[in-house]
C-alpha atoms as a PDB file:
ATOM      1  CA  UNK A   1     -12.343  22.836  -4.613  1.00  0.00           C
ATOM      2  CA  UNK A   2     -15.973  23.377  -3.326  1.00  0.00           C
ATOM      3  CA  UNK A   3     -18.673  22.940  -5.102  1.00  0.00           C
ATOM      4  CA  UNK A   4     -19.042  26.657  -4.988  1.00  0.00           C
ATOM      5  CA  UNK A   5     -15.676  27.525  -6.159  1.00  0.00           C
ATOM      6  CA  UNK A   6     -16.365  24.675  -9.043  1.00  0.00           C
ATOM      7  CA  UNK A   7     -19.898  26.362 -10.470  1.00  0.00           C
ATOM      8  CA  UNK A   8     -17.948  29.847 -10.452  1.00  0.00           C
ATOM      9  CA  UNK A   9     -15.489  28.287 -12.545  1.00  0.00           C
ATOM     10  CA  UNK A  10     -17.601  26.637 -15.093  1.00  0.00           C
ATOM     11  CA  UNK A  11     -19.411  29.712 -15.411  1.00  0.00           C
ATOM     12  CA  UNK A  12     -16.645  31.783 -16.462  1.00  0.00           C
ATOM     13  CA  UNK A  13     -15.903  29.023 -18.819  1.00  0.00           C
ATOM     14  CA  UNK A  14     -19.415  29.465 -20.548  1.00  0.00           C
ATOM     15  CA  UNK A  15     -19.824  33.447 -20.336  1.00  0.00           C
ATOM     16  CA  UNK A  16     -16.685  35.016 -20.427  1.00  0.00           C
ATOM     17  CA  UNK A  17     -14.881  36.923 -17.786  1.00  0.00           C
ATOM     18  CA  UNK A  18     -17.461  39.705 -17.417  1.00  0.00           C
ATOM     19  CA  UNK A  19     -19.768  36.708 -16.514  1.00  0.00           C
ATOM     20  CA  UNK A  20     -22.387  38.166 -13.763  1.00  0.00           C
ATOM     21  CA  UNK A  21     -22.128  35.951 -10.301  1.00  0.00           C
ATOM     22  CA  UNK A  22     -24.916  33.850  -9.800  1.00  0.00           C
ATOM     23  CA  UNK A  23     -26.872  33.969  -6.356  1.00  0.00           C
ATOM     24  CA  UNK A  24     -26.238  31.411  -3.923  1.00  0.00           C
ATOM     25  CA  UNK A  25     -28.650  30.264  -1.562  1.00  0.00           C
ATOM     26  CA  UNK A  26     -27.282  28.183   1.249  1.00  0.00           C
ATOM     27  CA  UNK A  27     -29.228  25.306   2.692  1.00  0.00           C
ATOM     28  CA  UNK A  28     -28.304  23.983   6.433  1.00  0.00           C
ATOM     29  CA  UNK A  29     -27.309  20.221   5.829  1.00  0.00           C
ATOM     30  CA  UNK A  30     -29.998  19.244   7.907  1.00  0.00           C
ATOM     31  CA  UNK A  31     -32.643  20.549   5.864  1.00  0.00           C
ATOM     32  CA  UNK A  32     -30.363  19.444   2.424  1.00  0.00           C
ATOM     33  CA  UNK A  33     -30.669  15.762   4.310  1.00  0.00           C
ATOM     34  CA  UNK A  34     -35.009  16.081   4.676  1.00  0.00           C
ATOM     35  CA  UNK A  35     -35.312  17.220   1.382  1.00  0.00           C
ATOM     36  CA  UNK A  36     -32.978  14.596  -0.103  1.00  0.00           C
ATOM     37  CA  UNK A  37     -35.192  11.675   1.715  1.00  0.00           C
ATOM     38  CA  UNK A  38     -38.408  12.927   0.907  1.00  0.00           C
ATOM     39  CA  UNK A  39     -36.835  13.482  -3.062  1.00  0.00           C
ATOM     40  CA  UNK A  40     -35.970   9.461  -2.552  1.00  0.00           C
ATOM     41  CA  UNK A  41     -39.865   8.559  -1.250  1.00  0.00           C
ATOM     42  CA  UNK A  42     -41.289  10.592  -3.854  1.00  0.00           C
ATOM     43  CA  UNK A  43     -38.904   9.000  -6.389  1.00  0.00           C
ATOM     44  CA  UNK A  44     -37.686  13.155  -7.376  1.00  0.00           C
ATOM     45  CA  UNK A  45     -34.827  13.126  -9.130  1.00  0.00           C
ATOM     46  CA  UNK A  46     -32.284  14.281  -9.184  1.00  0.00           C
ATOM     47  CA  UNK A  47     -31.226  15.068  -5.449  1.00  0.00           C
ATOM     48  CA  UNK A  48     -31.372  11.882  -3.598  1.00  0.00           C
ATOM     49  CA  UNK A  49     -29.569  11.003  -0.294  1.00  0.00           C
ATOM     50  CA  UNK A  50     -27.441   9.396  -2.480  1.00  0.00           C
ATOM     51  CA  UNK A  51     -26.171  12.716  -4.177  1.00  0.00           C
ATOM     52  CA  UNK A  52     -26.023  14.654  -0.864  1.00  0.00           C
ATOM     53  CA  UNK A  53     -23.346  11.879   0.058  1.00  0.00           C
ATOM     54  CA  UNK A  54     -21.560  12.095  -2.891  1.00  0.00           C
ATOM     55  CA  UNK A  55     -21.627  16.132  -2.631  1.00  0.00           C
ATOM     56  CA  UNK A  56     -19.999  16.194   0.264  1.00  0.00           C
ATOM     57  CA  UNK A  57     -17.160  13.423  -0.736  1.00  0.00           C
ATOM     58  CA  UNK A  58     -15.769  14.761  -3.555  1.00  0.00           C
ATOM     59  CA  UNK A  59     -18.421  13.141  -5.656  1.00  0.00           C
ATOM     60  CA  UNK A  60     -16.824   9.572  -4.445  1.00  0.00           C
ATOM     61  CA  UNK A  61     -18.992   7.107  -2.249  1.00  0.00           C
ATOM     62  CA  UNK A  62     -16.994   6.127   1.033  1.00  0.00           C
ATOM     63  CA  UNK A  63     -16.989   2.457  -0.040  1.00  0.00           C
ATOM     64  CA  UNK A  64     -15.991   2.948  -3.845  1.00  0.00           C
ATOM     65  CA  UNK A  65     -16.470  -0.691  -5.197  1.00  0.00           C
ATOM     66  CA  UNK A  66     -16.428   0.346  -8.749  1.00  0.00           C
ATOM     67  CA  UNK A  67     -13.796  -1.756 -10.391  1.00  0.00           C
ATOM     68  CA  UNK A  68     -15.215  -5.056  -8.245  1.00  0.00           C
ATOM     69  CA  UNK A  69     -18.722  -4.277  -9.412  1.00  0.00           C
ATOM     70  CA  UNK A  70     -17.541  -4.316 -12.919  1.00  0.00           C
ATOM     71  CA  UNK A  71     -14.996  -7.070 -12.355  1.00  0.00           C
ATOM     72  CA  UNK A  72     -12.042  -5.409 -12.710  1.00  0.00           C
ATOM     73  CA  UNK A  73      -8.543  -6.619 -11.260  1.00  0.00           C
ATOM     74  CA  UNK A  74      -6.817  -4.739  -8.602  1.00  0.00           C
ATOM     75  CA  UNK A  75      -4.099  -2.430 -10.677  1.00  0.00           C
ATOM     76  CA  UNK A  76      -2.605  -0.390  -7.412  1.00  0.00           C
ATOM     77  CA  UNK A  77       1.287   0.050  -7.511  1.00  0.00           C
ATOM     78  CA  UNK A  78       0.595  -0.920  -3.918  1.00  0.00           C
ATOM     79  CA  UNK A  79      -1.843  -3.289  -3.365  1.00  0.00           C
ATOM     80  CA  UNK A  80      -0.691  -4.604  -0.027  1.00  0.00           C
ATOM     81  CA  UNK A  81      -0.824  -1.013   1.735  1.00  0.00           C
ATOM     82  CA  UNK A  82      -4.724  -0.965   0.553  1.00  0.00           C
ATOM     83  CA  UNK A  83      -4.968  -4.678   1.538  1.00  0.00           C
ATOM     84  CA  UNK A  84      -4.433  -3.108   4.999  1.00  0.00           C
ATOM     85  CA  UNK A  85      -0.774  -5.217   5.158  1.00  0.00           C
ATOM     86  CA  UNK A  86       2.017  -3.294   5.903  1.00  0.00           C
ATOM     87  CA  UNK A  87       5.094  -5.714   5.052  1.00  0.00           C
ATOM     88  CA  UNK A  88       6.086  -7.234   2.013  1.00  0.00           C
END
């Protein structure tokens, strides 16, 4: 679902079916990326680099080290496919 689809959806949650569709401004990536590192060196929250990642990964970082940062045991039903191992 994009982002797009997503904002439509909560909308309608919120207003009601006759909700009226909000305006959408799209922004070239390139200029999303500028504005998302000068937002970081003038400490603006709350669009970061950081966020434009996440925004375009289903709001999951590539490297999602969650459950080791918080020391949290592997609980896959398959840990050696994510291991990268392949037999058994």
């Amino acid at each position: 679902m994009t982002i797009r689809a997503y904002l439509a959806r909560l909308r309608v949650q919120q207003c009601g079916a006759n909700a009226k569709r909000a305006t959408v401004v799209e922004v070239p990536h390139w200029i999303a990326r500028i504005g998302s590192h000068v937002c970081d060196l003038m400490h603006v929250t709350p669009f970061s680099f950081g966020h434009l990642q996440l925004m375009q990964h289903d709001n999951v970082p590539r490297a999602n080290l969650l459950r080791e940062l918080l020391g949290l045991a592997d609980r896959s039903a398959m840990p050696h496919v994510q291991a990268g191992h392949t037999e058994r």
